[in-house]
Protein backbone atom coordinates (compact mmCIF):
# COMPACT_ATOMS: atom_id res chain seq x y z
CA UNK A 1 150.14 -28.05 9.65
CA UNK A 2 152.24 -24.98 8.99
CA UNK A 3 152.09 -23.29 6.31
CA UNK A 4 153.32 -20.25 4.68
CA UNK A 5 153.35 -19.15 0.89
CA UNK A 6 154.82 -16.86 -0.83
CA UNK A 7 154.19 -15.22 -4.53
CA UNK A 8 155.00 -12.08 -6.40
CA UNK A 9 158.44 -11.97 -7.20
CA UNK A 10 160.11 -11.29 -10.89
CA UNK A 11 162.13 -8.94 -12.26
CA UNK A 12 162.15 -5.51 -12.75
CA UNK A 13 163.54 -2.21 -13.82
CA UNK A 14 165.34 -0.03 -10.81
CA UNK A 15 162.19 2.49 -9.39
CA UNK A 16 159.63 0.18 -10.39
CA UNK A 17 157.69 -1.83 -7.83
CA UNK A 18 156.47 -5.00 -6.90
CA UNK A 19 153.98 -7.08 -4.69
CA UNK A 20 154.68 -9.55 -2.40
CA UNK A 21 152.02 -11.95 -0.87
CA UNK A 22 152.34 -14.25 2.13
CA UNK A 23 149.54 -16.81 2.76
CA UNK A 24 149.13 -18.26 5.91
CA UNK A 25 147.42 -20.95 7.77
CA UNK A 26 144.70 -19.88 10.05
CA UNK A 27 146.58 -20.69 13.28
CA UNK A 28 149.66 -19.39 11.76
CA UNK A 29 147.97 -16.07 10.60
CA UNK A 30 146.03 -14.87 13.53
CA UNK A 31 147.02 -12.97 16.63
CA UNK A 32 150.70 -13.29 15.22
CA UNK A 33 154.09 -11.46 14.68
CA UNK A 34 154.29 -11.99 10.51
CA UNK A 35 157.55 -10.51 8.62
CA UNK A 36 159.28 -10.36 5.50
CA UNK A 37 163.29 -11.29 5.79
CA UNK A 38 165.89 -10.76 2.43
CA UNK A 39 168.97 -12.83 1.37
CA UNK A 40 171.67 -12.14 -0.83
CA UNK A 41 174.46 -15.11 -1.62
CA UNK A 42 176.64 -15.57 0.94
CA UNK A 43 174.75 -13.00 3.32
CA UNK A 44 172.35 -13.20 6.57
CA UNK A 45 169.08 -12.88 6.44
CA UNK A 46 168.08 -9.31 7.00
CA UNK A 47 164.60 -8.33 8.19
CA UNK A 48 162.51 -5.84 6.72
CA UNK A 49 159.16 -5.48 7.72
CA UNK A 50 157.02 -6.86 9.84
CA UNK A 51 153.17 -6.86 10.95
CA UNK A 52 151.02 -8.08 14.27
CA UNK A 53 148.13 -9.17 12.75
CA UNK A 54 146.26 -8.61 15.62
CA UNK A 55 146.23 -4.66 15.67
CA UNK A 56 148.13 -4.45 12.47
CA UNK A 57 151.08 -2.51 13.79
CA UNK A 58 154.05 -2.49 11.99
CA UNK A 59 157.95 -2.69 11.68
CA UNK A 60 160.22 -1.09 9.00
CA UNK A 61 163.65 -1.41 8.61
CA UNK A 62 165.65 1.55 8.26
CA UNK A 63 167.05 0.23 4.79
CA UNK A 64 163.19 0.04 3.25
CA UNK A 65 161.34 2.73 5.17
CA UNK A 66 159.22 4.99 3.43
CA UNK A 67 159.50 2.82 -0.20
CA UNK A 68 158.16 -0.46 1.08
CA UNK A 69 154.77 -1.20 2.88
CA UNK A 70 153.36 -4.03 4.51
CA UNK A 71 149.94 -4.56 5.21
CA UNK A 72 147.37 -7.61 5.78
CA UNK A 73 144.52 -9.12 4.69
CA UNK A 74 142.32 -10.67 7.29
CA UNK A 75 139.86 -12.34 5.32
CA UNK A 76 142.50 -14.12 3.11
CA UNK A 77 145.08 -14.75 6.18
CA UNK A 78 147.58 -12.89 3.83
CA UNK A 79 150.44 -10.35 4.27
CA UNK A 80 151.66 -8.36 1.44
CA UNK A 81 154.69 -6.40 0.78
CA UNK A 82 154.63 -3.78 -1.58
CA UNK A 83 157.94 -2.88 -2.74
CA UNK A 84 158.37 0.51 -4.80
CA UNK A 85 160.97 2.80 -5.86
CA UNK A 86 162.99 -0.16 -5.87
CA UNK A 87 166.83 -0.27 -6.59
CA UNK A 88 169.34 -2.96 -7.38
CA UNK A 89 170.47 -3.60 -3.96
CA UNK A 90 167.00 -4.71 -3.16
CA UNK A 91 167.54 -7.54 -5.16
CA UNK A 92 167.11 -10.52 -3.00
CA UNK A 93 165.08 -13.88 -1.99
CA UNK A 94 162.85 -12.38 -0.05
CA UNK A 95 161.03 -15.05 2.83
CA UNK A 96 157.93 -14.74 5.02
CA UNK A 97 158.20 -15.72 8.32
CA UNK A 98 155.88 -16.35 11.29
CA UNK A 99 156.98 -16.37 15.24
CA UNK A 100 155.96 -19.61 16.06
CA UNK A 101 155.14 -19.18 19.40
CA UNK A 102 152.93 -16.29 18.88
CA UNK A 103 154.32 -13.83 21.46
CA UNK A 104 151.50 -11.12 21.80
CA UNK A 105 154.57 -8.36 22.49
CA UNK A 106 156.11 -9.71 19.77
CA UNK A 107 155.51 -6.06 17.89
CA UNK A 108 156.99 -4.36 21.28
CA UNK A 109 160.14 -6.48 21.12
CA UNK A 110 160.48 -5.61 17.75
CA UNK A 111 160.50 -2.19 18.13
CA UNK A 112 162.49 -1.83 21.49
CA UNK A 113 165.06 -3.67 19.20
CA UNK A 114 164.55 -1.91 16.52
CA UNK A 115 165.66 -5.08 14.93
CA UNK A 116 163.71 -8.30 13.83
CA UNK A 117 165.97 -11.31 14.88
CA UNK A 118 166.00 -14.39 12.49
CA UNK A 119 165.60 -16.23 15.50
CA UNK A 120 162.38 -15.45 16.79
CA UNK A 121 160.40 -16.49 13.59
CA UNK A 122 160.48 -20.28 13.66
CA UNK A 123 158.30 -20.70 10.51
CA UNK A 124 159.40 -19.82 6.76
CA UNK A 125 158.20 -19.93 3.53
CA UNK A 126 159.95 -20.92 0.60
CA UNK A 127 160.92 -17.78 -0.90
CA UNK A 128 160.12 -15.80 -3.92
CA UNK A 129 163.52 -14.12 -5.87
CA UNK A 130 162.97 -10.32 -6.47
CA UNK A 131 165.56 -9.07 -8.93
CA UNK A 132 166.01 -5.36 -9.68
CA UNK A 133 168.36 -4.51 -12.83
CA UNK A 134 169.20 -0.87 -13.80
């Protein structure tokens, strides 16, 4: 069974930070594309990071790189996102999401898009609200 948790969001004042934690389940977790995606009301999903688990490469979009960082936690099958100098239009659900078939160049696509497409991660978590107030 797939599954996919999320924890760490809250509020809090614009430059401060936050971290985000994805658990996984084992089959879910290894050898896998994992990301973080952010919604506003009555916008798409936008993806902002992402992570192969395998070598622990990474993805940032332009709109988060150099403030946020994701990184991984084998021995927990966790991914975390660590949000910092963070400003009110990173205020957002923010959702976890695996590729559910497990694409091993699923970092390469990534990055040749320079895009992560909603599409190719078949497995979310619930959410966790981040809220950034000035």
């Amino acid at each position: 069974e797939v599954r996919m948790e999320e924890s760490g969001g809250g509020s809090v004042q614009a430059g401060g930070s936050l971290r985000l934690s994805c658990s996984a389940d084992a089959d879910t977790y290894g050898d896998n594309c994992l990301g973080w995606f952010r919604q506003t009301p009555g916008k798409e999903r936008e993806g902002v990071a992402a992570i192969y688990t395998e070598d622990g490469s990474t993805f940032y979009d332009d709109s988060v790189k150099g403030r946020f960082n994701i990184s991984r936690d084998d021995a927990k099958l966790t991914v975390y996102l660590e949000l910092n100098s963070l400003q009110p239009e990173d205020t957002a659900m923010y959702y976890c999401a695996a590729d559910p078939l497990k694409v091993p160049y699923c970092m390469s696509q990534i990055r040749l898009n320079d895009e992560m497409f909603e599409a190719n991660f078949g497995h979310w978590g619930q959410g966790t609200q981040v809220t950034v107030f000035s």
